[in-house]
C-alpha atoms as a PDB file:
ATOM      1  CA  UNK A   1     231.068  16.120 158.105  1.00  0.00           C
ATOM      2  CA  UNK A   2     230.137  19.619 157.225  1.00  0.00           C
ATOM      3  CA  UNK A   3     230.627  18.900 153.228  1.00  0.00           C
ATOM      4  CA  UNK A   4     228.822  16.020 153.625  1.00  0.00           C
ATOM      5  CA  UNK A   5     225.353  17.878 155.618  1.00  0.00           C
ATOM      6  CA  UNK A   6     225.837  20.551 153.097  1.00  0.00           C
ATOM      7  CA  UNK A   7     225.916  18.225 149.637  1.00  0.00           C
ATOM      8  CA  UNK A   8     222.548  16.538 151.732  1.00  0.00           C
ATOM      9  CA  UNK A   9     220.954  20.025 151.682  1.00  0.00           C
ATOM     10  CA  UNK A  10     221.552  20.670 147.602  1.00  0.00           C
ATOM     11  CA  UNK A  11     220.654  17.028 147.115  1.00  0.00           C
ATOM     12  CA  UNK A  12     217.213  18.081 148.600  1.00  0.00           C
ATOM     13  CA  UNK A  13     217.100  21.143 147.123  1.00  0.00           C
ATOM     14  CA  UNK A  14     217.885  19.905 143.984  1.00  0.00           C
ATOM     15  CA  UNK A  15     214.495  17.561 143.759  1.00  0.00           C
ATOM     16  CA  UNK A  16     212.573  20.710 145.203  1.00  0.00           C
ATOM     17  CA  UNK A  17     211.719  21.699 141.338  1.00  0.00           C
ATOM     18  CA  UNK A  18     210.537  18.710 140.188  1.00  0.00           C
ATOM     19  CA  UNK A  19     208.188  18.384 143.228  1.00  0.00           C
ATOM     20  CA  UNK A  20     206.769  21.952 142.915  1.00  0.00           C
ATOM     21  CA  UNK A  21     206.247  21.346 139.424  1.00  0.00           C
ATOM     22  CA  UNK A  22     204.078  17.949 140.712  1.00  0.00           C
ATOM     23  CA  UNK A  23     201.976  20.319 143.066  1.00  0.00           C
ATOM     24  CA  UNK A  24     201.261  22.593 140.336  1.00  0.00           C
ATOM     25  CA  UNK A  25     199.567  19.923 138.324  1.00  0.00           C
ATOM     26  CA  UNK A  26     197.090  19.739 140.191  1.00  0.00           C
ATOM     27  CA  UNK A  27     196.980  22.909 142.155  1.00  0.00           C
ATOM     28  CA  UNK A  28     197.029  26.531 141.693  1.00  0.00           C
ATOM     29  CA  UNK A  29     199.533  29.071 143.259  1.00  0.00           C
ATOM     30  CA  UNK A  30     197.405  29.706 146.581  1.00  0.00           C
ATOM     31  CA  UNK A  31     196.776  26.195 147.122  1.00  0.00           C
ATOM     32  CA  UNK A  32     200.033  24.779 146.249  1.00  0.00           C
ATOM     33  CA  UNK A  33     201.528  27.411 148.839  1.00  0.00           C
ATOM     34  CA  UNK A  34     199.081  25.950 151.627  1.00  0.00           C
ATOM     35  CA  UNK A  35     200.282  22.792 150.776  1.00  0.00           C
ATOM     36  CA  UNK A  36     203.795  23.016 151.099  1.00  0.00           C
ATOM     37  CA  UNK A  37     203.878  25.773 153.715  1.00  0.00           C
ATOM     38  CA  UNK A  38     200.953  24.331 156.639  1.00  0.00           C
ATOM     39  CA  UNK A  39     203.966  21.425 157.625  1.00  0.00           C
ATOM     40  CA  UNK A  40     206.432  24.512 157.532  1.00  0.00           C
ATOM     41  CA  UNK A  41     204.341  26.640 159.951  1.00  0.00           C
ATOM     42  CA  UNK A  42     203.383  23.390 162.314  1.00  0.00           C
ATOM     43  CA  UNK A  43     207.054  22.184 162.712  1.00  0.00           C
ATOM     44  CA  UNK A  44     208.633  25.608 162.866  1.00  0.00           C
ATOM     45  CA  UNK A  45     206.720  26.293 165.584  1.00  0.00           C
ATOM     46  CA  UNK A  46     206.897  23.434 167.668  1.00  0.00           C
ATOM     47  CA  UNK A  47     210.630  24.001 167.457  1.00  0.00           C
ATOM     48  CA  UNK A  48     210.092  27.197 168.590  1.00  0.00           C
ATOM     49  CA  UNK A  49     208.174  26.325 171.754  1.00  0.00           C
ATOM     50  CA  UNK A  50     210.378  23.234 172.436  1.00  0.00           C
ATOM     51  CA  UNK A  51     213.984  25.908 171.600  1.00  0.00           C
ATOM     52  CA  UNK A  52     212.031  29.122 173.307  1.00  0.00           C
ATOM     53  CA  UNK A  53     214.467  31.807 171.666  1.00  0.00           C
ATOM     54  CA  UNK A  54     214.317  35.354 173.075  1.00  0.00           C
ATOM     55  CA  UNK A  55     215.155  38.322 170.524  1.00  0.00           C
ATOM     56  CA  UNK A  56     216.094  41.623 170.569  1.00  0.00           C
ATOM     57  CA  UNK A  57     212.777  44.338 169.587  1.00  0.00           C
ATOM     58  CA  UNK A  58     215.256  45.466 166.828  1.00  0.00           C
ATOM     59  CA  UNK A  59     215.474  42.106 165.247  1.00  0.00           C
ATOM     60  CA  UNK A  60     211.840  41.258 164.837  1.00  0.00           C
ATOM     61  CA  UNK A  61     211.168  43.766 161.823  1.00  0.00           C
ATOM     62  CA  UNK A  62     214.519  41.986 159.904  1.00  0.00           C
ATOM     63  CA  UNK A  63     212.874  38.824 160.829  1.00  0.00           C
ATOM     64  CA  UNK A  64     209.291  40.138 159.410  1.00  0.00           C
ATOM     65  CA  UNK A  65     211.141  41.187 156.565  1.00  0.00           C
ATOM     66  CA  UNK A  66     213.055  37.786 155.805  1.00  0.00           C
ATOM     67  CA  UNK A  67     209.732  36.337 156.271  1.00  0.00           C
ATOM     68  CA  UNK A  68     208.105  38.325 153.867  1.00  0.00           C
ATOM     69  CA  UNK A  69     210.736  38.182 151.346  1.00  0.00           C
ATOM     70  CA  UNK A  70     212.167  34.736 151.407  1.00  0.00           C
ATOM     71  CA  UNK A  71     209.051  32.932 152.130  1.00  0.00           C
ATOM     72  CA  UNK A  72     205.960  34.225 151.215  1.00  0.00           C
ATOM     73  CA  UNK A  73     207.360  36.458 148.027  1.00  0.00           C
ATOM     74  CA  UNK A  74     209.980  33.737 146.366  1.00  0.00           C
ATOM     75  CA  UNK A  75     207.543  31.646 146.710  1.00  0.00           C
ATOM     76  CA  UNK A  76     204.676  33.206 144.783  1.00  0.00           C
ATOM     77  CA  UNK A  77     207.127  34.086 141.975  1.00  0.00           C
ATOM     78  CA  UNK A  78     208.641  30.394 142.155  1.00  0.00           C
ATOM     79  CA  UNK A  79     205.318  28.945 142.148  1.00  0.00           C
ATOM     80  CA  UNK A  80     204.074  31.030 139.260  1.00  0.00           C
ATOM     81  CA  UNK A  81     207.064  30.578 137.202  1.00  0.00           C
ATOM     82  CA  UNK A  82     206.820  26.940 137.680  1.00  0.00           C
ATOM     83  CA  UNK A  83     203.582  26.515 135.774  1.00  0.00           C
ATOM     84  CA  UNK A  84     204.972  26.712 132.773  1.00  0.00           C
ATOM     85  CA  UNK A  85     209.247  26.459 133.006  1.00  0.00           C
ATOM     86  CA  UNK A  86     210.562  22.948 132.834  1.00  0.00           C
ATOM     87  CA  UNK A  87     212.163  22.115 136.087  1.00  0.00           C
ATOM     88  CA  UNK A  88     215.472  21.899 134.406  1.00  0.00           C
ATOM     89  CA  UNK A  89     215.350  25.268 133.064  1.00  0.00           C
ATOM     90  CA  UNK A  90     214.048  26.974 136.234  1.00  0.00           C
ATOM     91  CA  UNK A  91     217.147  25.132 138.473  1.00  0.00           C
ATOM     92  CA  UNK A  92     219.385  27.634 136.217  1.00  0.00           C
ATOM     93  CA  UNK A  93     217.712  30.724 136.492  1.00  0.00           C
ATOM     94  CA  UNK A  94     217.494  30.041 140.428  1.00  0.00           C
ATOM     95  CA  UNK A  95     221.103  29.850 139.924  1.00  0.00           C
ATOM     96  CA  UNK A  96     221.342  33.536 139.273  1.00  0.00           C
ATOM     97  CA  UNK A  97     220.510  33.971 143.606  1.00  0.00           C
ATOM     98  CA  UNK A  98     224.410  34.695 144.006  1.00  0.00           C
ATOM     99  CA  UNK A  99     224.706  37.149 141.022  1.00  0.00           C
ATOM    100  CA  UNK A 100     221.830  39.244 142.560  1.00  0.00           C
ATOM    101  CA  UNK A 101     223.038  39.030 145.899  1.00  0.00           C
ATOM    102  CA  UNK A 102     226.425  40.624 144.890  1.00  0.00           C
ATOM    103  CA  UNK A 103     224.695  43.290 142.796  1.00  0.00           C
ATOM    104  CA  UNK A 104     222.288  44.348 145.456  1.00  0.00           C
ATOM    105  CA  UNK A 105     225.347  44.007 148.442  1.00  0.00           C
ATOM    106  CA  UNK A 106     226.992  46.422 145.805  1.00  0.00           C
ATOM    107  CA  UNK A 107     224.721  49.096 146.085  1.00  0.00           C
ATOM    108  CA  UNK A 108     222.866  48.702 149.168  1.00  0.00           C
ATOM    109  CA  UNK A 109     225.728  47.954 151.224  1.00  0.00           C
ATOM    110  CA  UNK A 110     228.688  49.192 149.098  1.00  0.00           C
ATOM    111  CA  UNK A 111     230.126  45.900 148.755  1.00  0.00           C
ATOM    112  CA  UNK A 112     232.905  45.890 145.843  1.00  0.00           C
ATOM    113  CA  UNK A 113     231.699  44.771 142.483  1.00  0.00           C
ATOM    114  CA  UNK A 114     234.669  45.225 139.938  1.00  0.00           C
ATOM    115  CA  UNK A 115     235.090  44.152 136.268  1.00  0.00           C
ATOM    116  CA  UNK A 116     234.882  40.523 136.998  1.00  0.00           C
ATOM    117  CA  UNK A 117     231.922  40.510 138.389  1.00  0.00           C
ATOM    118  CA  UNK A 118     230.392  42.409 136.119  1.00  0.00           C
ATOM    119  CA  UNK A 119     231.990  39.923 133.159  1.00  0.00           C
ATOM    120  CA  UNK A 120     229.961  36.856 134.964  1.00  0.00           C
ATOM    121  CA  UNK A 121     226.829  38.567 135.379  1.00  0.00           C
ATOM    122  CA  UNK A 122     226.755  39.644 131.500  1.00  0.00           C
ATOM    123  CA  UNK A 123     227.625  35.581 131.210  1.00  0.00           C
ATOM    124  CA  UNK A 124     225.057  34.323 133.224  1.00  0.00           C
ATOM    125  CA  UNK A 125     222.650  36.694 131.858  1.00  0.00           C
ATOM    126  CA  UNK A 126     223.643  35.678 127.930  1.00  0.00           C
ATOM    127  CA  UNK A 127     223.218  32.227 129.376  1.00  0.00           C
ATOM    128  CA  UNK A 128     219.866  32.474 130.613  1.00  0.00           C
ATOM    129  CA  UNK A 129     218.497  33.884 127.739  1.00  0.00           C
ATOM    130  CA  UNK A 130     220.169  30.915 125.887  1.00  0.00           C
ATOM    131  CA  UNK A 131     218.589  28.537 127.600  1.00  0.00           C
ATOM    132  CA  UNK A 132     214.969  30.333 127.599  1.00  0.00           C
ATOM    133  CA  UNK A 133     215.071  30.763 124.065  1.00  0.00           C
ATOM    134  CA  UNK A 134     216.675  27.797 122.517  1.00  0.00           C
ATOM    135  CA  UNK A 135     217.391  25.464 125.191  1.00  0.00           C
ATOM    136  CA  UNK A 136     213.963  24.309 126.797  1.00  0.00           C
ATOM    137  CA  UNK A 137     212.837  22.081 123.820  1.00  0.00           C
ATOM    138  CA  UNK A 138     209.594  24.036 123.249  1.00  0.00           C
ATOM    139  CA  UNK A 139     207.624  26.849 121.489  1.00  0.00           C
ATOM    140  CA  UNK A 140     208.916  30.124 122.739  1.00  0.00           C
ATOM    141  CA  UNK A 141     205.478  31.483 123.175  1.00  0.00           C
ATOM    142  CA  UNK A 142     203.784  34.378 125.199  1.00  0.00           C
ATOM    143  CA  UNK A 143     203.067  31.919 128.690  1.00  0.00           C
ATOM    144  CA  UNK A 144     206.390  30.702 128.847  1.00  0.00           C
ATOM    145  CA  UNK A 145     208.414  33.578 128.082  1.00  0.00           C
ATOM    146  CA  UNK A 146     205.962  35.475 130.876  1.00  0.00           C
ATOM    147  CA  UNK A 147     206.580  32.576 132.666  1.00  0.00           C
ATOM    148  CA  UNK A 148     210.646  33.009 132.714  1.00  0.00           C
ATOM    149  CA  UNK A 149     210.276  36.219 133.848  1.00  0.00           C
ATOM    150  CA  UNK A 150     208.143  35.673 136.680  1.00  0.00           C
ATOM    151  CA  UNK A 151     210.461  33.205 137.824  1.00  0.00           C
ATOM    152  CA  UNK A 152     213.492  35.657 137.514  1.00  0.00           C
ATOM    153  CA  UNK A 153     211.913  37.548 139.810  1.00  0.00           C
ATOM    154  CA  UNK A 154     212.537  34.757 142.722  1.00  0.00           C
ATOM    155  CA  UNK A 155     216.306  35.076 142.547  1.00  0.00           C
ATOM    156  CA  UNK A 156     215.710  38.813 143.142  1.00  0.00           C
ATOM    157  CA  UNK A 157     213.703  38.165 146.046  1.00  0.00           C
ATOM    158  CA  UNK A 158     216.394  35.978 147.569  1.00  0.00           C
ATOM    159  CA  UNK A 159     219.119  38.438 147.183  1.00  0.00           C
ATOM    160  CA  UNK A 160     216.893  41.158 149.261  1.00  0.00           C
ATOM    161  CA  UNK A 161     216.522  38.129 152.002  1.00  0.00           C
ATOM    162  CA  UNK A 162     220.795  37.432 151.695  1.00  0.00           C
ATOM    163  CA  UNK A 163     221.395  41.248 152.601  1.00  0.00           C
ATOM    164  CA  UNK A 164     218.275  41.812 154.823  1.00  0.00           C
ATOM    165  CA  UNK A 165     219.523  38.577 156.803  1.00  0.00           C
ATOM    166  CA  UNK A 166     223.009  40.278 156.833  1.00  0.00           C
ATOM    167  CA  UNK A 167     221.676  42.914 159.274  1.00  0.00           C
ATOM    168  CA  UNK A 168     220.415  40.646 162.456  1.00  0.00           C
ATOM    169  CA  UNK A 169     221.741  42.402 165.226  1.00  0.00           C
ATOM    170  CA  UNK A 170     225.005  40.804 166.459  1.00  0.00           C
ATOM    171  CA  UNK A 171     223.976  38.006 169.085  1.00  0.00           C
ATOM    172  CA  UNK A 172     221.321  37.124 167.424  1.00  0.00           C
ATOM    173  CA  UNK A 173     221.114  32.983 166.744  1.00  0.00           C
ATOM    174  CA  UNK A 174     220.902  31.548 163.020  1.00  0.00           C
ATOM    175  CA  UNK A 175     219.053  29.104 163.654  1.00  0.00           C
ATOM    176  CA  UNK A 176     216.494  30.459 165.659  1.00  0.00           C
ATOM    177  CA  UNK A 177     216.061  33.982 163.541  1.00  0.00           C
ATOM    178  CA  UNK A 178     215.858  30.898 160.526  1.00  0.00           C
ATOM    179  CA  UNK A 179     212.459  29.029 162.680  1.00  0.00           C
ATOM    180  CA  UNK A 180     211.251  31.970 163.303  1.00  0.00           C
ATOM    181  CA  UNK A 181     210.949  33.999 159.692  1.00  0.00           C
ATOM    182  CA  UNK A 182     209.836  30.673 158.837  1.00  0.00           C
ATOM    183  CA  UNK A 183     206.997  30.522 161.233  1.00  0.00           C
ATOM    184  CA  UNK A 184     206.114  34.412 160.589  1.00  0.00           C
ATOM    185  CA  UNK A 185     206.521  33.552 157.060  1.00  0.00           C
ATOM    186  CA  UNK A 186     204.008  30.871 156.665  1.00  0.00           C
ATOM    187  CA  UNK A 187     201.181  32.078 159.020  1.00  0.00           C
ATOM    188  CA  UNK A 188     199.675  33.853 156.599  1.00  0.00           C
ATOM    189  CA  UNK A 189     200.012  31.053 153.763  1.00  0.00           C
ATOM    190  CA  UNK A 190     198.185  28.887 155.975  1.00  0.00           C
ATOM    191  CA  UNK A 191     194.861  30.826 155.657  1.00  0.00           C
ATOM    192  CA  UNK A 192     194.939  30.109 151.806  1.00  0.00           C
ATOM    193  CA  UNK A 193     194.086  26.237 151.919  1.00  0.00           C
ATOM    194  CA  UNK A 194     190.487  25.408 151.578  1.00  0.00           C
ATOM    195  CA  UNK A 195     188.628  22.245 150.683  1.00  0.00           C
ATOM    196  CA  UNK A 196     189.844  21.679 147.031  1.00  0.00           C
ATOM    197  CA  UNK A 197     193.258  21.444 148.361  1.00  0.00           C
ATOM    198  CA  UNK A 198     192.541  18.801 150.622  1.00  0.00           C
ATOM    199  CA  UNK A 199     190.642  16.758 148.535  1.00  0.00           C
ATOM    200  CA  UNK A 200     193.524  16.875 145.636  1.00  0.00           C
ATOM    201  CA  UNK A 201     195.793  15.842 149.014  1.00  0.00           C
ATOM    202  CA  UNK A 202     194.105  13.207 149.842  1.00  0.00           C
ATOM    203  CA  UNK A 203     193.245  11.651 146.693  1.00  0.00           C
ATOM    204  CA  UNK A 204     196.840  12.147 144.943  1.00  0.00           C
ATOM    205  CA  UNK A 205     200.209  10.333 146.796  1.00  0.00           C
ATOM    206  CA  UNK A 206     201.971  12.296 144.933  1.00  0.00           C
ATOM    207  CA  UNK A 207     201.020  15.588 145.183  1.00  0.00           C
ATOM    208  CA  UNK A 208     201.210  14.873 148.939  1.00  0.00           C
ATOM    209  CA  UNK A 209     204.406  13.486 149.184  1.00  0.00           C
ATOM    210  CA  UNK A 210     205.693  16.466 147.004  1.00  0.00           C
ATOM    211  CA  UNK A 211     203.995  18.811 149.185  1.00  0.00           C
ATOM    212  CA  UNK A 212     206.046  16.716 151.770  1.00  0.00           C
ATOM    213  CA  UNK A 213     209.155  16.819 150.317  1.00  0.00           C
ATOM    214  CA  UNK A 214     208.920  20.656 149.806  1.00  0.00           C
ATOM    215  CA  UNK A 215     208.112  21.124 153.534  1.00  0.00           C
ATOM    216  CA  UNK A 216     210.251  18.802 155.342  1.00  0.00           C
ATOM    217  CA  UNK A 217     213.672  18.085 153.366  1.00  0.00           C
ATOM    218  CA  UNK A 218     213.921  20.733 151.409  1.00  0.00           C
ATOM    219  CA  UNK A 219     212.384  23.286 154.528  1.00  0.00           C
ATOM    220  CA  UNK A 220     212.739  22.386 157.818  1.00  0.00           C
ATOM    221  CA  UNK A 221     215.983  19.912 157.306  1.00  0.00           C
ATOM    222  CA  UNK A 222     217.640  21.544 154.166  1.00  0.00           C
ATOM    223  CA  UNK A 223     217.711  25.453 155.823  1.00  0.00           C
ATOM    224  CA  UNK A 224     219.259  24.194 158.877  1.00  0.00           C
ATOM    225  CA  UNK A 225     221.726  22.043 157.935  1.00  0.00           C
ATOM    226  CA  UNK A 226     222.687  24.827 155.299  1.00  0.00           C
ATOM    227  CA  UNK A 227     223.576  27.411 158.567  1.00  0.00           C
ATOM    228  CA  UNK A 228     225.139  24.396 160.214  1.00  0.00           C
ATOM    229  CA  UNK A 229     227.676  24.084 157.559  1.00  0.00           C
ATOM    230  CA  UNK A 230     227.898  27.619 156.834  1.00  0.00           C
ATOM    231  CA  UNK A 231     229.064  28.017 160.478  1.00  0.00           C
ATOM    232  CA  UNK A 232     231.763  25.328 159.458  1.00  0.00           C
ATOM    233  CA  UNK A 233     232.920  26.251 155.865  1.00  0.00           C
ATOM    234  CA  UNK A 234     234.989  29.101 154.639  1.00  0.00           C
ATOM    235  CA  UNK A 235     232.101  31.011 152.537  1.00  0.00           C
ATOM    236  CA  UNK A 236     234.028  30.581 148.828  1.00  0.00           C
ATOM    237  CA  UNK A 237     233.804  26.846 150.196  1.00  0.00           C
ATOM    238  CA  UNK A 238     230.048  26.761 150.257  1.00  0.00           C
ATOM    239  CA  UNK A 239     229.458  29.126 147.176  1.00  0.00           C
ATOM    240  CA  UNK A 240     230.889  25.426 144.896  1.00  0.00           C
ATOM    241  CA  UNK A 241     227.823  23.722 146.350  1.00  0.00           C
ATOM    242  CA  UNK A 242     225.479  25.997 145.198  1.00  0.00           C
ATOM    243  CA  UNK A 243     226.269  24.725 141.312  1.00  0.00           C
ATOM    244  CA  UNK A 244     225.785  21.512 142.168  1.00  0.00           C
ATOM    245  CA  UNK A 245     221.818  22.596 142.217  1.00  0.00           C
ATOM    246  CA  UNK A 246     221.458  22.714 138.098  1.00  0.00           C
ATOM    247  CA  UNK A 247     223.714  20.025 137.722  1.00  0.00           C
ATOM    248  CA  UNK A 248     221.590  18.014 140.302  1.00  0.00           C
ATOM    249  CA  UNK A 249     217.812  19.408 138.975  1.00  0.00           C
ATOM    250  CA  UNK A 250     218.717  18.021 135.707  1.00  0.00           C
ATOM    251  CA  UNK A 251     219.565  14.650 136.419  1.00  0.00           C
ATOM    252  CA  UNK A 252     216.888  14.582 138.417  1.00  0.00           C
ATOM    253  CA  UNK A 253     214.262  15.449 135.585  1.00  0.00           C
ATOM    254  CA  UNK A 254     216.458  12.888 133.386  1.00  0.00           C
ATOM    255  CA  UNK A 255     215.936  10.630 135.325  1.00  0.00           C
ATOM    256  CA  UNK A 256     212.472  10.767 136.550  1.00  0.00           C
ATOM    257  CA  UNK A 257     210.583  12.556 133.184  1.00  0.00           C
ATOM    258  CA  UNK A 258     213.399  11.523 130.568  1.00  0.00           C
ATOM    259  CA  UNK A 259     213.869  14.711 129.783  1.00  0.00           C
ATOM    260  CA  UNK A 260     216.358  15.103 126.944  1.00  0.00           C
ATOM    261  CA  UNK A 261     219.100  17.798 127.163  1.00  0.00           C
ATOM    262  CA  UNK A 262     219.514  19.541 123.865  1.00  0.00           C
ATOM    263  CA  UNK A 263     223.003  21.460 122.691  1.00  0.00           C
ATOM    264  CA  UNK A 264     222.058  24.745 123.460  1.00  0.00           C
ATOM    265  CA  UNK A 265     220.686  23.942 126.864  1.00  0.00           C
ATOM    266  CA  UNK A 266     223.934  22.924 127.576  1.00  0.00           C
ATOM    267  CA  UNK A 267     225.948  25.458 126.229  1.00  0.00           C
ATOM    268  CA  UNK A 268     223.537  28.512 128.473  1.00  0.00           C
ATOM    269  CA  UNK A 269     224.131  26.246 131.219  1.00  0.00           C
ATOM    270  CA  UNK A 270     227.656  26.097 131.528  1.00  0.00           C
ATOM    271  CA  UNK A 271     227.842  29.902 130.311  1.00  0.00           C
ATOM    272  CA  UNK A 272     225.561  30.807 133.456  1.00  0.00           C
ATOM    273  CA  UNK A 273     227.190  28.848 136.234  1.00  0.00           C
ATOM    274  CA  UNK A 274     230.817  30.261 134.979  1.00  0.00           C
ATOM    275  CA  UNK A 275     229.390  33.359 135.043  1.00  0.00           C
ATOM    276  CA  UNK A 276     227.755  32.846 138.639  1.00  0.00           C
ATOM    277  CA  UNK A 277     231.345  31.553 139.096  1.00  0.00           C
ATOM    278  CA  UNK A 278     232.633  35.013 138.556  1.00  0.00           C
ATOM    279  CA  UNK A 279     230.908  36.794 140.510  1.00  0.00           C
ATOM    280  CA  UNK A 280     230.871  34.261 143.296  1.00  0.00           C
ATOM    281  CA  UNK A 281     234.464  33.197 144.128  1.00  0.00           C
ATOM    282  CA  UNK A 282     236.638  35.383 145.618  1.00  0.00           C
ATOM    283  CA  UNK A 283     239.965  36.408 144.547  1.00  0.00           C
ATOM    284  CA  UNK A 284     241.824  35.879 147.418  1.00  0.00           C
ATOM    285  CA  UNK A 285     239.885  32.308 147.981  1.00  0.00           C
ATOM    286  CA  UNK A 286     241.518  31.285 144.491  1.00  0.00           C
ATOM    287  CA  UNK A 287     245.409  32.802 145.323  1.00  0.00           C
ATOM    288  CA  UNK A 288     244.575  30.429 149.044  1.00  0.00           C
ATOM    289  CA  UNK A 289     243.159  27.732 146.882  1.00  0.00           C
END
């Protein structure tokens, strides 16, 4: 049961790119965060009043700070990468969130790094830069390329909310620290919608039902059954889901856009997720295995 709740969660996940890349048709960054975020901050709260967690004072500026950082941060840089990445090329640099969070654990919290880590994340970095320059199927011009790198930035974010979340003071429960950065987190996103937004809304199915999808699924229901299964699963078990994502994104974009997957996309991908591999499963996990 807990493989199956956590191959639901990538399955969601893995359509989120596609359906921020919808919203961003016909919406900018601030609106298209309104739009996905307003469901967030409704549901997470109810949840909240209906659950009524009580926290520690010393967890609520880690909880600010997941917030911050995992909500309202990753998803300006996600958002602004999106406007010009293909979906299929942005699932793969997302899939550098492990890499980063080993690197930062490594020198924020002394975490052990050694030479095969450091082999996968010169992979996954060659890869990504195979896929971003000869792998997309398009000009390699100054708006993409600024593009890629804003989007880089998003796995960066997530590592600082891996190793922030790491800190919760013991006691403290997932899933209601999880409702509650996500309420904190989208407060503030809330203020950006105005009447544009709601007129694109409710003239466009499918920007709503992307907005949806981003909100509910890939929200609400993906980050909880995610810490359900993580409280079930050895943690080298989970890490294999987490390539499923690319694998997932594309097919996804293949099958809904026909988008056509050239050699060298290919090739980066498979460099990048064996070198996320590298840096992701543990030694000992693979002398068990």
């Amino acid at each position: 049961m807990a493989h199956l709740v956590a191959l639901i969660a990538v399955l969601f996940w893995s359509g989120s790119f596609l359906a921020a890349a919808r919203l961003r048709q016909d919406l900018t960054v601030a609106e298209a965060l309104a739009a996905r975020f307003i469901p967030v901050f409704v549901g997470s709260g109810l949840l909240l009043l209906w659950r009524r967690p009580r926290f520690a004072r010393a967890a609520w500026p880690r909880i600010l700070a997941l917030g911050l950082c995992g909500v309202v941060l990753y998803n300006i840089f996600f958002f602004l990468g999106l406007g010009s990445v293909p979906s299929g090329t942005a699932a793969l640099i997302i899939a550098l969130n492990p890499v980063f969070t080993a690197l930062g654990a490594r020198f924020v919290l002394g975490e052990e790094f050694g030479l095969r880590r450091v082999l996968g994340l010169l992979l996954a970095l060659g890869g990504v830069y195979v896929v971003v320059r000869y792998g997309a199927g398009r000009s390699v011009d100054w708006p993409y390329l600024s593009a890629a790198a804003l989007l880089t930035v998003a796995p960066v974010l997530w590592a600082a909310y891996n190793i922030l979340g790491r800190g919760l003071p013991s006691g403290t429960s997932s899933l209601d620290a999880t409702l509650a950065l996500l309420f904190v987190g989208s407060a503030p996103l809330v203020f950006l919608v105005d009447r544009h937004t709601v007129a694109v809304l409710a003239s466009s199915p499918a920007a709503s039902f992307a907005a949806l999808y981003l909100a509910v699924p890939c929200t609400l229901v993906g980050f909880t059954a995610w810490l359900w299964a993580l409280k079930r699963l050895p943690a080298g078990e989970v890490a294999v889901f987490v390539f499923l994502n690319p694998l997932l994104a594309n097919v996804w974009s293949w099958l809904i856009e026909g988008t056509k997957l050239t050699p060298a996309f290919i090739v980066g991908g498979l460099l990048l997720l064996v070198g996320v591999g590298l840096v992701v499963v543990r030694k000992e996990w693979i002398v068990r295995r």
